[in-house]
Protein backbone atom coordinates (compact mmCIF):
# COMPACT_ATOMS: atom_id res chain seq x y z
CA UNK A 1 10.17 -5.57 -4.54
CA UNK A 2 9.89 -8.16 -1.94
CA UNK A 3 6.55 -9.41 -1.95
CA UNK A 4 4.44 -11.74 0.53
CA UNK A 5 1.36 -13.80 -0.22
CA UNK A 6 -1.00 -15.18 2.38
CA UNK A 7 -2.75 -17.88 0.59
CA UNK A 8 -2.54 -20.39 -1.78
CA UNK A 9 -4.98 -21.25 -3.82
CA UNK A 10 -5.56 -20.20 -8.01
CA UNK A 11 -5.38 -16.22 -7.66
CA UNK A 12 -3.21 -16.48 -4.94
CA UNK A 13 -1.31 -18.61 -7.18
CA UNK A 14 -1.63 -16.57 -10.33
CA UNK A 15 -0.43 -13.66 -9.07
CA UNK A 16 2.86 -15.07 -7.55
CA UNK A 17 3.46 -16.24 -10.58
CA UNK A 18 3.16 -12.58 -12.51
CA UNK A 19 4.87 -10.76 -10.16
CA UNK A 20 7.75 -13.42 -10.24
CA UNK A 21 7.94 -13.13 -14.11
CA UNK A 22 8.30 -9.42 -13.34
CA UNK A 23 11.36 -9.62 -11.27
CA UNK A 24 9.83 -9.72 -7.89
CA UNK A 25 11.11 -11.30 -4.96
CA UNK A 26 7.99 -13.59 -3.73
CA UNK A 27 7.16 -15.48 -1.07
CA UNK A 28 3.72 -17.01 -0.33
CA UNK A 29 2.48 -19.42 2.56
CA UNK A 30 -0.86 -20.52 3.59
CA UNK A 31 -2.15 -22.63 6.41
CA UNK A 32 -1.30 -26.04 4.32
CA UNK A 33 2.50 -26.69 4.10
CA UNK A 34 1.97 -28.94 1.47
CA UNK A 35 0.13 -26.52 -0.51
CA UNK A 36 2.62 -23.58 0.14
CA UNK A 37 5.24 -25.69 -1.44
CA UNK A 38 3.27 -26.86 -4.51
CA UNK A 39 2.06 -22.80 -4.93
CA UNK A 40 5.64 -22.00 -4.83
CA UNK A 41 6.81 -24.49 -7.24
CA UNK A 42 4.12 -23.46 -10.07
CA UNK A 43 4.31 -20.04 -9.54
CA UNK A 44 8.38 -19.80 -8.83
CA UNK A 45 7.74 -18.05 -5.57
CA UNK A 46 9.38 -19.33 -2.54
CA UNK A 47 7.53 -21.14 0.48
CA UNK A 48 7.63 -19.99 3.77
CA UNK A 49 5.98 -20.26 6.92
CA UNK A 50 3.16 -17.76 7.92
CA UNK A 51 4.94 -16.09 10.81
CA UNK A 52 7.57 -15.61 8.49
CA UNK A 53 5.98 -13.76 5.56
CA UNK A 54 5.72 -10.45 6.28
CA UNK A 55 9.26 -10.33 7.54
CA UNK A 56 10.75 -8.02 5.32
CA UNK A 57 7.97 -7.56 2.85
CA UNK A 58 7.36 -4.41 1.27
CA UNK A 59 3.98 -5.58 0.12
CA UNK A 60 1.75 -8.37 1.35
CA UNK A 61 -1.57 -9.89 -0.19
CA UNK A 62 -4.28 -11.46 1.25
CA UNK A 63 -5.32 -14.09 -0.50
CA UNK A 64 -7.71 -16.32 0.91
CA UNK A 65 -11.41 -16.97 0.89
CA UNK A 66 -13.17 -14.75 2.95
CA UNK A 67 -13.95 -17.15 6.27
CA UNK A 68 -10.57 -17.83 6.56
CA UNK A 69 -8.99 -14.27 6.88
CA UNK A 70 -9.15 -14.26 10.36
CA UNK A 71 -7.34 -17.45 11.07
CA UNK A 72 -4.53 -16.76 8.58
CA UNK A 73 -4.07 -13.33 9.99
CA UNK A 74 -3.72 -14.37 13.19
CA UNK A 75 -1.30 -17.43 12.12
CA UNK A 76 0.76 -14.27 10.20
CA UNK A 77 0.75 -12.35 13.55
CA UNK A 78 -0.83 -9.44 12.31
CA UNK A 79 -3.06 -8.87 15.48
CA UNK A 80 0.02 -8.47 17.64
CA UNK A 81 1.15 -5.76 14.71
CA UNK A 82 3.68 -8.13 12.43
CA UNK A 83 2.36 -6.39 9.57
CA UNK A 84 2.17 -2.44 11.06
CA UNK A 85 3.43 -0.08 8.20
CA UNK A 86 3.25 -2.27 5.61
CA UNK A 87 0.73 -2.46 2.20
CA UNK A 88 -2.20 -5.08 2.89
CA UNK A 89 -3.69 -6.07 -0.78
CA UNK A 90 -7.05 -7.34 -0.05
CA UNK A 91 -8.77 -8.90 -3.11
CA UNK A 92 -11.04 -10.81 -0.87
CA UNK A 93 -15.23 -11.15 -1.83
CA UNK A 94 -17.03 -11.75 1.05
CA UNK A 95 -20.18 -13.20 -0.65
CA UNK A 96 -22.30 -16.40 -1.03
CA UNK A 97 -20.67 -18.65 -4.11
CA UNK A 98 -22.62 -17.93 -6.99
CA UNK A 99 -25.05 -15.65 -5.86
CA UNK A 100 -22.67 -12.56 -5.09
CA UNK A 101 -25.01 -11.50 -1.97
CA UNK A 102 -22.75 -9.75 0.67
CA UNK A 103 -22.35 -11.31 3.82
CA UNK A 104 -20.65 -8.31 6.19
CA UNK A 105 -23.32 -6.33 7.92
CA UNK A 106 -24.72 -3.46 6.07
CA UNK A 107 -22.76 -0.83 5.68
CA UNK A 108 -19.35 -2.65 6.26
CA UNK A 109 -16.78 -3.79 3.96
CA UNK A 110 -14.26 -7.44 4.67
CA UNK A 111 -11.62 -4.71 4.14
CA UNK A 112 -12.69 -2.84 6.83
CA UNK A 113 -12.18 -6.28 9.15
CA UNK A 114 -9.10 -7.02 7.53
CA UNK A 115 -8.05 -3.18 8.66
CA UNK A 116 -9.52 -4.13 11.99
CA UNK A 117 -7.23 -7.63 12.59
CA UNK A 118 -4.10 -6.19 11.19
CA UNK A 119 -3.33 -2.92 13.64
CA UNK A 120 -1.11 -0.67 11.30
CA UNK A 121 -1.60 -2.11 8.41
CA UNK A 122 -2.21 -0.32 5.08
CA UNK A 123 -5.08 -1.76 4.26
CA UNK A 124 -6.00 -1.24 -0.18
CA UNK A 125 -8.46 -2.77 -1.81
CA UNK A 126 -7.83 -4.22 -4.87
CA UNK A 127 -8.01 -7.45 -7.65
CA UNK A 128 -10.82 -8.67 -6.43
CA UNK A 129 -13.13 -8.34 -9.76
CA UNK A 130 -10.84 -10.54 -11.87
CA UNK A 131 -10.56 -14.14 -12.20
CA UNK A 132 -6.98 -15.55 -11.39
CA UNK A 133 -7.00 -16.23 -15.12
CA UNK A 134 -6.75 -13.09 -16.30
CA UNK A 135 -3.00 -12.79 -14.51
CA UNK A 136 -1.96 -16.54 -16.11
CA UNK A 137 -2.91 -14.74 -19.81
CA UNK A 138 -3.90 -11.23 -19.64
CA UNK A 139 -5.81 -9.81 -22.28
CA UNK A 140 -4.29 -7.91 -24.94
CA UNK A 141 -5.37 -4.59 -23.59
CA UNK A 142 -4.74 -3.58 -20.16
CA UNK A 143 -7.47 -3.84 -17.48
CA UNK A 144 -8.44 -1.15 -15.07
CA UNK A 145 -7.88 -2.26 -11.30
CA UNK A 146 -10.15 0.18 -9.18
CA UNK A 147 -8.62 0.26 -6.11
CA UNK A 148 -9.26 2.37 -2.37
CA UNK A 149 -6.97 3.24 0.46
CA UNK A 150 -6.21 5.52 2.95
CA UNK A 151 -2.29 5.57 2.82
CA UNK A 152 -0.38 7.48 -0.18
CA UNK A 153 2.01 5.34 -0.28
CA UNK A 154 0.43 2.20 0.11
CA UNK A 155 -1.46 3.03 -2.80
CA UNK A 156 1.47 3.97 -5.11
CA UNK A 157 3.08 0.58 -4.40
CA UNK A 158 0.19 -0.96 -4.99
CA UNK A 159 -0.82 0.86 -8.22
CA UNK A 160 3.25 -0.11 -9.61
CA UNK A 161 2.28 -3.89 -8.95
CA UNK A 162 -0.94 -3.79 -10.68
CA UNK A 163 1.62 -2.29 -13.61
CA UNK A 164 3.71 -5.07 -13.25
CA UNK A 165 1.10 -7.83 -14.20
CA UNK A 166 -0.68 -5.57 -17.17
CA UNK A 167 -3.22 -3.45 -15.10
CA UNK A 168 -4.06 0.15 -15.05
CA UNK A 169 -4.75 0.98 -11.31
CA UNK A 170 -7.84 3.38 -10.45
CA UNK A 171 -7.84 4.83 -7.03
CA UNK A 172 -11.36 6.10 -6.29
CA UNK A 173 -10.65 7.14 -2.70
CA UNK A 174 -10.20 6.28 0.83
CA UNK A 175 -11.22 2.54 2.40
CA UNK A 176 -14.86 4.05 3.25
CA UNK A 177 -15.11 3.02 -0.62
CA UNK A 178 -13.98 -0.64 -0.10
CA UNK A 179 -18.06 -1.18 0.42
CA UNK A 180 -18.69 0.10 -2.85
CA UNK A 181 -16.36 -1.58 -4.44
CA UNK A 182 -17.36 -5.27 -3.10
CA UNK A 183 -21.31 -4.21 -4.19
CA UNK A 184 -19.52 -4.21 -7.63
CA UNK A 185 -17.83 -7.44 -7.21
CA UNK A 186 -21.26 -9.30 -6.23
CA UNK A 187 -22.78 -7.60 -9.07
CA UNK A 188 -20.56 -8.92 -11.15
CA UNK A 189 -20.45 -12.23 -9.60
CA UNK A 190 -24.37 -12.37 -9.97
CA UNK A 191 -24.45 -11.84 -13.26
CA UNK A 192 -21.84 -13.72 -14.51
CA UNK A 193 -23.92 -16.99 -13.08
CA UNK A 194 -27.24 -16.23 -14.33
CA UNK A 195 -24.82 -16.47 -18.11
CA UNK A 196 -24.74 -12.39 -18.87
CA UNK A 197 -21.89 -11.06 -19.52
CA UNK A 198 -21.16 -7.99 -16.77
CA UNK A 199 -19.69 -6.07 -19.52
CA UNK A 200 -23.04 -5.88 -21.21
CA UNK A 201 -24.79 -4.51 -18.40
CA UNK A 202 -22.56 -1.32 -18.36
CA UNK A 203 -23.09 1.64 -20.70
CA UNK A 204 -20.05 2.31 -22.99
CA UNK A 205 -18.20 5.24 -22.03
CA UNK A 206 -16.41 7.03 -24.96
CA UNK A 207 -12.76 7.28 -23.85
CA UNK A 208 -11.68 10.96 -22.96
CA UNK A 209 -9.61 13.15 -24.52
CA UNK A 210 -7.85 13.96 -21.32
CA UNK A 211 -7.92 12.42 -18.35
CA UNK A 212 -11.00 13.40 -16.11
CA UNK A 213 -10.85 14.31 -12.56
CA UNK A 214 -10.69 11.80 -9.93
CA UNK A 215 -12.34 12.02 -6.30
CA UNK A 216 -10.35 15.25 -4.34
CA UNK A 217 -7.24 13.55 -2.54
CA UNK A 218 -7.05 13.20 0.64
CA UNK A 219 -4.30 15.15 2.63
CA UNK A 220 -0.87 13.66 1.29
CA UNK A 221 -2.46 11.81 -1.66
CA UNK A 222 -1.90 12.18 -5.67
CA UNK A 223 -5.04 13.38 -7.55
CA UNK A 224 -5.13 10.33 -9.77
CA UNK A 225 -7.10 10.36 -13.03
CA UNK A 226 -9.85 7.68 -13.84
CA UNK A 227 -6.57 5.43 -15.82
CA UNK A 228 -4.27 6.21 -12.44
């Protein structure tokens, strides 16, 4: 799968470098063509130009911190539609470092603005709870990658490339969850630098015997269990 990466910084970085190791085709470009070049060379991704990335891409992720999305949207032309029809990852976290406060309005989610500056797009909402580290050595059992989006197929590509790197995607619904899912990632976020570990502060679920129901798809969509 061809594969473009807007951003270049550590999870950015990371993940070029898993999906390469998979057999992806990657590209990945940020504003910085200095840093484009030395993401591409530790990750074995190529460097390209913004404009250029989502030429031909069957995926693209956003990788950048959260007050820079609209500049490096508009530098990838997605307001004029360069990236209509295609899958928009969005990992980003738009909260205060260290303190894991939301700063969208209430109610709305950064993948909701993403949606907004890229017409077309497919916007899903995903890898934004783990560090970049856990794609540079995953752990030794798979993680679980919730994930929202309103396109089927979108989705399913993006689910495969979660896969790819040693995830277990989780699609709990349409982008109207994306809010839900970035109240999780401050929680986390908030906990994790007052020194408690997240994990502790969520009951232990026995594991099911078969899969359990997940939310009712939407027209078009795959009833996905809570493991995808």
């Amino acid at each position: 799968m061809r594969i473009g990466i807007l951003g270049t910084g550590t999870l950015a970085t990371a993940l070029a470098a898993a999906w390469t190791r998979a057999g992806h085709d990657v590209s990945i470009g940020g504003r910085s063509l200095q840093r484009a070049d030395a993401a591409a060379k530790t990750s074995g991704a190529r460097a390209r130009r913004l404009p250029d990335i989502a030429v031909n891409a069957d995926a693209v992720l956003l990788c950048v911190h959260w007050e820079g999305i609209t500049d490096i949207l508009t530098a990838a032309g997605a307001p004029a539609g360069a990236l209509a029809g295609k899958p928009l990852i969005d990992p980003t976290n738009a909260v205060d470092h260290g303190i894991g406060v939301l700063r969208t309005e209430p109610g709305r989610a950064i993948a909701q603005h993403v949606a907004d500056l890229a017409p077309g797009a497919h916007v899903v909402k995903a890898l934004h709870l783990f560090p970049s580290t856990q794609w540079t050595t995953p752990a030794p059992t798979p993680v679980t990658v919730a994930m929202c989006g309103d396109d089927p197929r979108a989705l399913e590509i993006t689910g495969s490339l979660v896969r790819d790197i040693g995830g277990i995607p989780a699609v709990l619904g349409g982008l109207d969850r994306a809010r839900q899912l970035e109240e999780v990632a401050g929680f986390v976020i908030t906990l994790a630098f007052t020194a408690h570990d997240p994990q502790s502060a969520i009951p232990a679920v026995p594991q099911p015997t078969t899969p359990l129901p997940g939310p009712e798809p939407r027209q078009g969509q795959k009833r996905m269990g809570l493991s995808g």
